[in-house]
C-alpha atoms as a PDB file:
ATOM      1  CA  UNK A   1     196.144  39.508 -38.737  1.00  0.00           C
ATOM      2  CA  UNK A   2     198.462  36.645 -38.058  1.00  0.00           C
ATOM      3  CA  UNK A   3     199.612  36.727 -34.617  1.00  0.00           C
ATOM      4  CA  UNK A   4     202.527  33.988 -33.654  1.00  0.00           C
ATOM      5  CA  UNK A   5     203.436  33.652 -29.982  1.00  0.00           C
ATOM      6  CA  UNK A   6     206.565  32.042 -28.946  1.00  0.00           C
ATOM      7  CA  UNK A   7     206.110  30.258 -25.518  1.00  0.00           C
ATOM      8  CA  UNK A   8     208.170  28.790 -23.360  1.00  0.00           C
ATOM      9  CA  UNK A   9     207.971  24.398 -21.836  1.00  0.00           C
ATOM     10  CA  UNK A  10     205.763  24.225 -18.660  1.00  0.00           C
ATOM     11  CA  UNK A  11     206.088  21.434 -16.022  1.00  0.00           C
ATOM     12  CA  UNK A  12     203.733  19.752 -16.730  1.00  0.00           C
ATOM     13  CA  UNK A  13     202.850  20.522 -20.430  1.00  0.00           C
ATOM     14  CA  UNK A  14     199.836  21.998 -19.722  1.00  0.00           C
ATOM     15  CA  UNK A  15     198.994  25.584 -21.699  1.00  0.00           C
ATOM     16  CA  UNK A  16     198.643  28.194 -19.534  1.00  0.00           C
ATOM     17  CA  UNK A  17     194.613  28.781 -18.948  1.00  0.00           C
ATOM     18  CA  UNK A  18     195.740  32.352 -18.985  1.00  0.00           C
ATOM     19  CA  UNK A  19     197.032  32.070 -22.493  1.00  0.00           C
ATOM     20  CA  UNK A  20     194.267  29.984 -23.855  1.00  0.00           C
ATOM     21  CA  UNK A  21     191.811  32.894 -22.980  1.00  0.00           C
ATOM     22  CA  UNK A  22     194.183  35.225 -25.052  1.00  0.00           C
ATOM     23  CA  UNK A  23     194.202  33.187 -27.888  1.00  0.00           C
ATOM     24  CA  UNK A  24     190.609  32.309 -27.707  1.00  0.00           C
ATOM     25  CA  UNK A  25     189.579  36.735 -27.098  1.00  0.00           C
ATOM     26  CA  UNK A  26     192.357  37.409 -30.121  1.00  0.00           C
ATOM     27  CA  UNK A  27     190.223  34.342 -32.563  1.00  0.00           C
ATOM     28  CA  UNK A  28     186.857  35.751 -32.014  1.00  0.00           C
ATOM     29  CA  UNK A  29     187.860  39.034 -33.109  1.00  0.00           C
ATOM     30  CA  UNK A  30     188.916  37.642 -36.414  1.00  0.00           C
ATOM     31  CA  UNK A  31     192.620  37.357 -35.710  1.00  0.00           C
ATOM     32  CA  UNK A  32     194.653  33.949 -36.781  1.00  0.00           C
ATOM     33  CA  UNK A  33     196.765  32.723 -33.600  1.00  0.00           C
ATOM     34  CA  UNK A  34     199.663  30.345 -34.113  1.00  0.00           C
ATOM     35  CA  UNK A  35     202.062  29.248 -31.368  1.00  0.00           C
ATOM     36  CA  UNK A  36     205.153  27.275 -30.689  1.00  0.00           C
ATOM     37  CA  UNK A  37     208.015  25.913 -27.956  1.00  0.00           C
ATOM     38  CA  UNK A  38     211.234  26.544 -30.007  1.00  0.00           C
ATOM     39  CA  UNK A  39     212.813  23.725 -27.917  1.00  0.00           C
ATOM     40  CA  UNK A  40     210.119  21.543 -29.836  1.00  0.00           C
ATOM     41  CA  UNK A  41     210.705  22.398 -33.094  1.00  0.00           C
ATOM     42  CA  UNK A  42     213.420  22.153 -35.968  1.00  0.00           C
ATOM     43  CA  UNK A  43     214.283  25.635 -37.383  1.00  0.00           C
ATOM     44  CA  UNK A  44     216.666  26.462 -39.711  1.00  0.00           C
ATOM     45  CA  UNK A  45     217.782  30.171 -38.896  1.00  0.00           C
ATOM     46  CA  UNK A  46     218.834  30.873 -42.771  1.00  0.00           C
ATOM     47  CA  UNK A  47     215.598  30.116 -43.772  1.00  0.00           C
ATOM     48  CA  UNK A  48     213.275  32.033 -41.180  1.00  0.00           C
ATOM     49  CA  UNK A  49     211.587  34.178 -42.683  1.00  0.00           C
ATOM     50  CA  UNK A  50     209.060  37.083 -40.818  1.00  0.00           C
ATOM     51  CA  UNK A  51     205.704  35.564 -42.379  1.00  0.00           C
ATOM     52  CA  UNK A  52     202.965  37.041 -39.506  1.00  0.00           C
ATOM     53  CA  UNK A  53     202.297  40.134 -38.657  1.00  0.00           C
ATOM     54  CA  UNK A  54     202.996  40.139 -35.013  1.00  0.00           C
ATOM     55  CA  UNK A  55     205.366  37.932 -33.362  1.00  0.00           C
ATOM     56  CA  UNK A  56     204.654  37.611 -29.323  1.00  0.00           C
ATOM     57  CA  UNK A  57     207.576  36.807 -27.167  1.00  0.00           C
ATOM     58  CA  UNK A  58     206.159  34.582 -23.988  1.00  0.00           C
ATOM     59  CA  UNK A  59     209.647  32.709 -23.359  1.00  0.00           C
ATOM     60  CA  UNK A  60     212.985  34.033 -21.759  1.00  0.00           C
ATOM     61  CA  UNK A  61     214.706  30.969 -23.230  1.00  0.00           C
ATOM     62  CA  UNK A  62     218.457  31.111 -25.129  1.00  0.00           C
ATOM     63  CA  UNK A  63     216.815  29.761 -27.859  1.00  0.00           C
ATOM     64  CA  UNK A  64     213.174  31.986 -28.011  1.00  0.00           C
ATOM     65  CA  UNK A  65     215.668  34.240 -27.892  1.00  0.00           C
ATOM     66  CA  UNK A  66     217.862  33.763 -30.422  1.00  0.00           C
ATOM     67  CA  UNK A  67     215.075  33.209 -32.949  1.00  0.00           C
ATOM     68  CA  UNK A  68     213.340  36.699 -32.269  1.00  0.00           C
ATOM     69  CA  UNK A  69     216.368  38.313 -33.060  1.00  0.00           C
ATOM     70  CA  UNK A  70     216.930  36.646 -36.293  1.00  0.00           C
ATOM     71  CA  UNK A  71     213.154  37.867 -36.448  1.00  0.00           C
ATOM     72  CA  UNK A  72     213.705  41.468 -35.335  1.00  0.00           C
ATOM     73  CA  UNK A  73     216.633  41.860 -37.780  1.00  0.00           C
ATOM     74  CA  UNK A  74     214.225  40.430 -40.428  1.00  0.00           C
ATOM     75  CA  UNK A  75     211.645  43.615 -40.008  1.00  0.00           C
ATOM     76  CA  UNK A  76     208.904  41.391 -38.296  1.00  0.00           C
ATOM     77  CA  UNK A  77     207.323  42.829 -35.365  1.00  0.00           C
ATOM     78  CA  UNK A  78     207.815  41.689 -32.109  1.00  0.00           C
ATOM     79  CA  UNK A  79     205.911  42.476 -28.690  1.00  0.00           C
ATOM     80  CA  UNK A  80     207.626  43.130 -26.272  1.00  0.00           C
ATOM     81  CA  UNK A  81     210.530  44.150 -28.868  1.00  0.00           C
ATOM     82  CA  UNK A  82     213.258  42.545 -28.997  1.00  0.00           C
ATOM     83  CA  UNK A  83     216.016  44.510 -28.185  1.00  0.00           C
ATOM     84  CA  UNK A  84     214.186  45.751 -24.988  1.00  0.00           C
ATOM     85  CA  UNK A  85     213.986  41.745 -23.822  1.00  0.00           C
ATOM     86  CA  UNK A  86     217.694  41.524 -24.402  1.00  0.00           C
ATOM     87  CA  UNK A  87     218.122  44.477 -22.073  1.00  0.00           C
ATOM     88  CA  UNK A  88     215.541  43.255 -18.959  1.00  0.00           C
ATOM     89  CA  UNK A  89     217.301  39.630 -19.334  1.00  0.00           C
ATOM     90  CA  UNK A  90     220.650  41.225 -18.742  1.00  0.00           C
ATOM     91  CA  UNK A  91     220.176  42.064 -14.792  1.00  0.00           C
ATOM     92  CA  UNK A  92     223.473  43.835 -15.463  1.00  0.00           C
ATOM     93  CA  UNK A  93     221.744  46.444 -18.319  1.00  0.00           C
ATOM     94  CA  UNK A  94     218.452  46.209 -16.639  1.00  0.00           C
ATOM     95  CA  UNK A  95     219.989  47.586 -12.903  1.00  0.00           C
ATOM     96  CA  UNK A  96     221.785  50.626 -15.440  1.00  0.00           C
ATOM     97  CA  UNK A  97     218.576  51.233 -17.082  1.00  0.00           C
ATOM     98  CA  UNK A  98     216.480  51.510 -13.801  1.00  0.00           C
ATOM     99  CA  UNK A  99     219.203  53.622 -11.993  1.00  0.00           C
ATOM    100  CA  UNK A 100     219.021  56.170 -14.955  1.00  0.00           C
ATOM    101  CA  UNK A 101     215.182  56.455 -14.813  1.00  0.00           C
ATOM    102  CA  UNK A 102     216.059  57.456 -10.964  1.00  0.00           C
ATOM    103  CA  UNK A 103     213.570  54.166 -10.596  1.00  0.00           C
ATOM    104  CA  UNK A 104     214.015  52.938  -6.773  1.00  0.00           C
ATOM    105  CA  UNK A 105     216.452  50.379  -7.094  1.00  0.00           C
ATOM    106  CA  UNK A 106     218.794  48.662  -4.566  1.00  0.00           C
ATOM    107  CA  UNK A 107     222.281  49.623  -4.742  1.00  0.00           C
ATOM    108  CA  UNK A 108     224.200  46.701  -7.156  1.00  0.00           C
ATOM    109  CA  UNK A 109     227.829  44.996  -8.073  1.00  0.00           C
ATOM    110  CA  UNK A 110     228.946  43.164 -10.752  1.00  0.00           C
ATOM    111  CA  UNK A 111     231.799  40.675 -11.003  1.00  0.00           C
ATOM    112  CA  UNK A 112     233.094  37.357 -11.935  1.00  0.00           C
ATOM    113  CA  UNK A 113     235.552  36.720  -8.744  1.00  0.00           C
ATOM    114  CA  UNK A 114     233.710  36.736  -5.586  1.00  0.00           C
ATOM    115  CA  UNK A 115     236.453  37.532  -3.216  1.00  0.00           C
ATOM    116  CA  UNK A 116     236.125  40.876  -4.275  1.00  0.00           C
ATOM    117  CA  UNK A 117     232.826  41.524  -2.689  1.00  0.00           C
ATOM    118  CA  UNK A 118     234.514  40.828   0.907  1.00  0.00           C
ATOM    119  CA  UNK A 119     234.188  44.361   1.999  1.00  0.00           C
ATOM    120  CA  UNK A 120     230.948  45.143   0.787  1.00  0.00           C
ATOM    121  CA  UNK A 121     229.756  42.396   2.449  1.00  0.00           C
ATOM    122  CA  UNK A 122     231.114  42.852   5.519  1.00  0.00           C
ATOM    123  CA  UNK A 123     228.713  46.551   5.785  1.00  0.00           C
ATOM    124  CA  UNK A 124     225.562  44.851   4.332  1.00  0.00           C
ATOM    125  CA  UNK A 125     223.866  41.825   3.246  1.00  0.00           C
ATOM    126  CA  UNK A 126     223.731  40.737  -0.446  1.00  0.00           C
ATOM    127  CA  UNK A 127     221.466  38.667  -2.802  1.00  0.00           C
ATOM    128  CA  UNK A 128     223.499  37.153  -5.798  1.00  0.00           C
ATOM    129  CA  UNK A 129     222.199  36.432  -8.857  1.00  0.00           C
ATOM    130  CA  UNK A 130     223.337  35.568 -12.176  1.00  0.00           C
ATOM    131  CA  UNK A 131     223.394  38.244 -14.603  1.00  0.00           C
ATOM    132  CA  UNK A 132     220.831  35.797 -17.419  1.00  0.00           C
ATOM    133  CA  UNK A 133     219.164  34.515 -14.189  1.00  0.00           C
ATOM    134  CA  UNK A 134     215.364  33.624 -14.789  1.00  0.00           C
ATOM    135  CA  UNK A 135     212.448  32.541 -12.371  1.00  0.00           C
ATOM    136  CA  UNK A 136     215.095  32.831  -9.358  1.00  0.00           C
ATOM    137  CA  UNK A 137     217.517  30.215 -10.320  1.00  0.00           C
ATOM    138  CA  UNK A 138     220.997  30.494  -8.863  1.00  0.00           C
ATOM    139  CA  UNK A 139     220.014  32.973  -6.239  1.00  0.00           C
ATOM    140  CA  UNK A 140     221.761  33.162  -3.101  1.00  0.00           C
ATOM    141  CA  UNK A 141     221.483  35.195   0.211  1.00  0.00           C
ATOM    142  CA  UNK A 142     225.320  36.111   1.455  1.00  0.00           C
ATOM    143  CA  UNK A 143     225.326  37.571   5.348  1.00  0.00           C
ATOM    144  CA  UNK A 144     228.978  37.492   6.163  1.00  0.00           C
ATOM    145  CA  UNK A 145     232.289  36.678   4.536  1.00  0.00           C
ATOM    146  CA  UNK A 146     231.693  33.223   6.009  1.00  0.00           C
ATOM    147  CA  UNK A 147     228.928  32.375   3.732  1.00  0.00           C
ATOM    148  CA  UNK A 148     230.979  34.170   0.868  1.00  0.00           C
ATOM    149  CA  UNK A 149     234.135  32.051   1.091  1.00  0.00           C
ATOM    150  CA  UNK A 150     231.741  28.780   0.986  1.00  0.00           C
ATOM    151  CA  UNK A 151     230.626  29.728  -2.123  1.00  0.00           C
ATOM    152  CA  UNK A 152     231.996  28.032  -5.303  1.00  0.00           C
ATOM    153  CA  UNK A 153     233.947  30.106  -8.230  1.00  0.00           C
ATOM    154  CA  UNK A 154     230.686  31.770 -10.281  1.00  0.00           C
ATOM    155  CA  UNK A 155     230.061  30.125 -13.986  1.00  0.00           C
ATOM    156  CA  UNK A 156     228.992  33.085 -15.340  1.00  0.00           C
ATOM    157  CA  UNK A 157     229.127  36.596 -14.022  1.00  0.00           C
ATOM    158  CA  UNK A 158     226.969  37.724 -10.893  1.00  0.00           C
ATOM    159  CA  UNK A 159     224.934  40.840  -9.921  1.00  0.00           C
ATOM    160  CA  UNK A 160     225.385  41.550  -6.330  1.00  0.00           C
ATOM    161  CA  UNK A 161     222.322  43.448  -5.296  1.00  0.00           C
ATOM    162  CA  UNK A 162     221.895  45.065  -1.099  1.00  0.00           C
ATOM    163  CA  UNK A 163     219.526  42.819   0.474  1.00  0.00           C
ATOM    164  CA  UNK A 164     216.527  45.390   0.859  1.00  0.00           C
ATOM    165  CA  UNK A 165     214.832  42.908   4.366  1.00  0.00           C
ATOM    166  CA  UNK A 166     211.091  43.457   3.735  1.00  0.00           C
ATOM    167  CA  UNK A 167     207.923  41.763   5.234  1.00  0.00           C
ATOM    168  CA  UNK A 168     208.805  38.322   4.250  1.00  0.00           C
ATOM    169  CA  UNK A 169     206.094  38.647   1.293  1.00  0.00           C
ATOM    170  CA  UNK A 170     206.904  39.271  -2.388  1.00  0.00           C
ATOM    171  CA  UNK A 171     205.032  41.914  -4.154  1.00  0.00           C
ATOM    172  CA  UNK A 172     204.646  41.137  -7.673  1.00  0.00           C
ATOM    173  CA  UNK A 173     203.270  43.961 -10.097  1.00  0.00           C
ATOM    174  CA  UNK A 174     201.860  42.955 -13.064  1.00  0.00           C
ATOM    175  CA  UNK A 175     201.277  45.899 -15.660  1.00  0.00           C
ATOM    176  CA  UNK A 176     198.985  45.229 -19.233  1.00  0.00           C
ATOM    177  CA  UNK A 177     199.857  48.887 -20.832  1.00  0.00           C
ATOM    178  CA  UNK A 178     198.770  51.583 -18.234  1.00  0.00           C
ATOM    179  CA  UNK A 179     197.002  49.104 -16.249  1.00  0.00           C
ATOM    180  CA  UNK A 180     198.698  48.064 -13.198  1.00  0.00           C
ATOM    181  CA  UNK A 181     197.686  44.928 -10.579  1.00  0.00           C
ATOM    182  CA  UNK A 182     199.102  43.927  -7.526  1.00  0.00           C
ATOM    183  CA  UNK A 183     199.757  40.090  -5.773  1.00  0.00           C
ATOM    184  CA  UNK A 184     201.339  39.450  -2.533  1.00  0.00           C
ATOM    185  CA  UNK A 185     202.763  35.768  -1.793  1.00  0.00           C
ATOM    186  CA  UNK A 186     205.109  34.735   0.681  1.00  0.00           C
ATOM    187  CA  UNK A 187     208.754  34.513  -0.142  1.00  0.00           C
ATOM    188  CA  UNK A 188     210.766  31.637  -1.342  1.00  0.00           C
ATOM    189  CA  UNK A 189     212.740  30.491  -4.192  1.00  0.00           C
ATOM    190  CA  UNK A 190     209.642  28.625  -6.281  1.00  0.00           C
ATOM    191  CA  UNK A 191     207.260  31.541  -5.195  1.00  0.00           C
ATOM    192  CA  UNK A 192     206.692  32.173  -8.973  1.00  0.00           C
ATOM    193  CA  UNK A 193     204.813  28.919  -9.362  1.00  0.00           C
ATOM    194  CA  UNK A 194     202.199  30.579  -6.229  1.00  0.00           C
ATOM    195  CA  UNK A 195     199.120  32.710  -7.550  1.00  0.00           C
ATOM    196  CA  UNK A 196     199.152  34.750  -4.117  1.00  0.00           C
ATOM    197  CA  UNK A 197     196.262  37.062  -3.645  1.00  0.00           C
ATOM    198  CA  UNK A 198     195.772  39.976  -5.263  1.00  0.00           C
ATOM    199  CA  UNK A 199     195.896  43.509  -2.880  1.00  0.00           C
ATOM    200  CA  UNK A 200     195.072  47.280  -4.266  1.00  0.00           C
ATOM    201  CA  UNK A 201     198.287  48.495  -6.051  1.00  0.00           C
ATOM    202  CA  UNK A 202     199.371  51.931  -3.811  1.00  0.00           C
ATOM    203  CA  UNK A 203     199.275  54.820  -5.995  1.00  0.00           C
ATOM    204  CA  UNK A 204     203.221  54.677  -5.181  1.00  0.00           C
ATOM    205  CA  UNK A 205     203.796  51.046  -6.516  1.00  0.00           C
ATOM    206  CA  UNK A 206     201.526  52.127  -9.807  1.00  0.00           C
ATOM    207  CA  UNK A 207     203.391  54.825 -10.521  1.00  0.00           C
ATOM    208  CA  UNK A 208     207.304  52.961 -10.002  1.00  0.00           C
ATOM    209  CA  UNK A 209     205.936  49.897 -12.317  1.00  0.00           C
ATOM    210  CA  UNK A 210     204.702  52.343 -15.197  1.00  0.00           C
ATOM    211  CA  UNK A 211     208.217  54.302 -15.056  1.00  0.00           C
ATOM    212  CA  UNK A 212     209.933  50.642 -15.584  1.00  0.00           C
ATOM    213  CA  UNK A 213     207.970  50.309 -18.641  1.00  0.00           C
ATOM    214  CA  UNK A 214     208.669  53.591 -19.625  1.00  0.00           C
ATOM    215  CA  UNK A 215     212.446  53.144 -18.688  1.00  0.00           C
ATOM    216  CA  UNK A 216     212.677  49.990 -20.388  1.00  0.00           C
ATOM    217  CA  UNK A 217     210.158  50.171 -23.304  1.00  0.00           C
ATOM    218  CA  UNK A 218     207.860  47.551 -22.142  1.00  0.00           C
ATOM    219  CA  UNK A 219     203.567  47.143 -22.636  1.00  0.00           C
ATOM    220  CA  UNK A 220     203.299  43.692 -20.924  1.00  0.00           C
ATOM    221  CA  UNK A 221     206.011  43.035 -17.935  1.00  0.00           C
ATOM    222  CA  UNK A 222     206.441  42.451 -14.380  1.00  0.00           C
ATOM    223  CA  UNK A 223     207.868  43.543 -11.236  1.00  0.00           C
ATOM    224  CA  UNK A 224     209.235  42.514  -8.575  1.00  0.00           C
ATOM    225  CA  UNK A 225     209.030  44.999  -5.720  1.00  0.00           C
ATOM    226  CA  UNK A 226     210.468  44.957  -1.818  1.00  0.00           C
ATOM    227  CA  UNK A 227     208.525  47.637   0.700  1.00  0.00           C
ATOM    228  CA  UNK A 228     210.034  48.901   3.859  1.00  0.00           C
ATOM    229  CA  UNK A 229     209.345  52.090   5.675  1.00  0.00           C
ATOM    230  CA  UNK A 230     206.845  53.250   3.665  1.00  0.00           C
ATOM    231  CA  UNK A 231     209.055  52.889   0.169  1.00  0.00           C
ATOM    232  CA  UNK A 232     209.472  50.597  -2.541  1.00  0.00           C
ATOM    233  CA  UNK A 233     211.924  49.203  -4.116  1.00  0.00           C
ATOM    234  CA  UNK A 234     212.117  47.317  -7.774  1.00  0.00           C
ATOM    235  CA  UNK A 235     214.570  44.063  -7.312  1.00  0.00           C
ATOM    236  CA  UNK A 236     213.619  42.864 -10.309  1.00  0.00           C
ATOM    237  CA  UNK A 237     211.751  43.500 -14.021  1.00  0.00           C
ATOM    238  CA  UNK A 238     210.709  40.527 -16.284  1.00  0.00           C
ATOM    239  CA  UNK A 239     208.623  40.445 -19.733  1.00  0.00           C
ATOM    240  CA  UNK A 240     205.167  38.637 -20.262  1.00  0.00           C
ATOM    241  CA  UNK A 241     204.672  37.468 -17.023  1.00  0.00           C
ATOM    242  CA  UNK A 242     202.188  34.774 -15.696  1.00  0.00           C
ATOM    243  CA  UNK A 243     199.885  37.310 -14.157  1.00  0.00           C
ATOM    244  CA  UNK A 244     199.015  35.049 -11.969  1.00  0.00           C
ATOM    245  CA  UNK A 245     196.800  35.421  -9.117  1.00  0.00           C
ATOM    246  CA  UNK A 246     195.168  38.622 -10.661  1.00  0.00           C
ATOM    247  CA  UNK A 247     191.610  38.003 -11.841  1.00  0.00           C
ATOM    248  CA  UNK A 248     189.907  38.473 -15.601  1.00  0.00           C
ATOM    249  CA  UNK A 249     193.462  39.945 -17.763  1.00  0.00           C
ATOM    250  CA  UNK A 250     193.253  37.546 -20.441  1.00  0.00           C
ATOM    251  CA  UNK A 251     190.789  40.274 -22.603  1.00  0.00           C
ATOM    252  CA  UNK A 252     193.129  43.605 -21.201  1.00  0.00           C
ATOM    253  CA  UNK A 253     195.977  41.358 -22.362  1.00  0.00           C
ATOM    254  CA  UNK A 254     194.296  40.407 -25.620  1.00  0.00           C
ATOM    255  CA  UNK A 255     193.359  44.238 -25.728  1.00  0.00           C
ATOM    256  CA  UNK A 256     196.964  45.093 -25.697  1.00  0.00           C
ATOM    257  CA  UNK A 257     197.901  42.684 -28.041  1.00  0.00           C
ATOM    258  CA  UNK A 258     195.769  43.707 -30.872  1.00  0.00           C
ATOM    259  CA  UNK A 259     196.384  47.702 -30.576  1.00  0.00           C
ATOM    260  CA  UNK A 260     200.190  46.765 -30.610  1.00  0.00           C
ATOM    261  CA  UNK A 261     199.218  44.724 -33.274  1.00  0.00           C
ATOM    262  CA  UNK A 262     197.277  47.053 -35.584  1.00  0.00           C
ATOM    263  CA  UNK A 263     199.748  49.734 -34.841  1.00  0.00           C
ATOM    264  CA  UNK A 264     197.507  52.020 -32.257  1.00  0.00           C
ATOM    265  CA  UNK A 265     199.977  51.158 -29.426  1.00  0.00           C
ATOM    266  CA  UNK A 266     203.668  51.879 -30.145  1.00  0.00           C
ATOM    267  CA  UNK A 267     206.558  50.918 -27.570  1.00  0.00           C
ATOM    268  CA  UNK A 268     210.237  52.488 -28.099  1.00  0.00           C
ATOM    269  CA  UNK A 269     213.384  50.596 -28.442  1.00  0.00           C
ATOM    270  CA  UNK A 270     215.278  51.003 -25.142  1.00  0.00           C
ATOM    271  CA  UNK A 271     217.504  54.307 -26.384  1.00  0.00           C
ATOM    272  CA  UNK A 272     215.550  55.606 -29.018  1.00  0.00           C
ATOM    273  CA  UNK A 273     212.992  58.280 -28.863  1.00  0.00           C
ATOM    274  CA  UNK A 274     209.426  58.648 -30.535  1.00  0.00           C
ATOM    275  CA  UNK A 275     209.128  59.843 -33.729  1.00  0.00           C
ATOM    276  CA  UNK A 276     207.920  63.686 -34.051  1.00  0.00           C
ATOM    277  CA  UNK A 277     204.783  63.648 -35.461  1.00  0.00           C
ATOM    278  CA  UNK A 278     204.319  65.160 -38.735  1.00  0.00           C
END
């Protein structure tokens, strides 16, 4: 089958070693693999047409985008699909989605005029975030009015999320179908660029990343998860992560990839329902 991932720039253009174990898994068993960077290319949307049989989404960009939805409307296959993207870069439809699944999620506002977050602020601490954020640009940690009123009129519209305080380290969750790994790093704002170390994934923090994929019709995805008190709590979801830090998932991933591919894995679009069999 012809398999087509779109991927995203890296700093520097280097392919992911990650990815080039993917490719190379998905070649040997007979596959053809063709990739791109949108932002590199001239496309004429009129003229794109769906000519492979699986199109693989590895880039959160406008543009990646765009193009997988001319795709989707096209009939081609995409993994993950491409409505369910839409919905996990939308922080705003993402937070809605998790709080229906009753997935652990801090408690959230939305709005384009800061002022109005002045009382909510003054009972507990907020993280901001843009609504299309990505990688944790734009994020900001808000205490106290003070730090509110210093903040410049928002671009775009702004997910106010509780500040859940948790050990200072991130725990990112990486999931490949049912499979679920775990990587702590310490906190900061370029903390996605760290590989961390991996740590056992509690049979708690297994079973909250699977109902995000569930919730949000996902096979390969991350979270982001902050523990206190014995509980966890998703701050975050994002598609086709790095996976890095956790050891040997370039053949699970390339596993994955080829059932979705040859039709023995099946993800819903975020709403609908599985068919009844027949």
């Amino acid at each position: 089958m012809q398999i087509h991932f779109l991927l995203v720039r890296r700093v520097p253009p280097v392919q992911s070693p990650m990815l080039t174990e993917v490719f190379d898994h998905l070649r040997r068993r007979g596959h053809r693999v063709e990739h791109g960077i949108p932002e590199e290319m001239l496309q004429r949307p009129d003229a794109l047409r769906a000519a492979h049989g699986l199109y693989v989404l590895k880039s959160h960009t406008e543009l990646s985008l765009s193009l997988a939805g001319v795709l989707h409307h096209q009939g081609a296959r995409l993994l993950n699909p491409y409505p369910n993207c839409m919905a996990v870069q939308n922080k705003i439809v993402a937070s809605s989605l998790l709080r229906e699944a009753s997935i652990p999620v801090p408690d959230c506002w939305v709005t384009g005029d800061l002022r109005l977050l002045r009382p909510v602020v003054r009972e507990r601490p907020l993280i901001l975030k843009p609504y299309l954020g990505h990688r944790g640009r734009g994020l900001r940690i808000i205490r106290n009015e003070a730090e509110l009123e210093s903040l410049p009129p928002p671009e775009t519209p702004m997910l106010a999320q509780e500040l859940i305080e948790g050990s200072g380290e991130d725990l990112k969750v990486y999931v490949v179908g049912q499979s679920v790994f775990a990587v702590r790093k310490p906190f900061s704002p370029t903390s996605f660029t760290v590989s961390g170390h991996p740590v056992p994934a509690a049979p708690q923090v297994q079973a909250i990343a699977r109902r995000c994929g569930a919730a949000l019709g996902l096979g390969l995805y991350g979270v982001d998860m902050v523990e206190r008190d014995g509980r966890a709590w998703v701050v975050d979801v994002n598609t086709f992560p790095g996976y890095k830090g956790v050891p040997d998932v370039a053949a699970l991933i390339a596993d994955y990839i080829e059932g979705y591919a040859t039709g023995r894995v099946w993800l819903p679009t975020v709403g609908q329902r599985r068919p009844a069999a027949a």
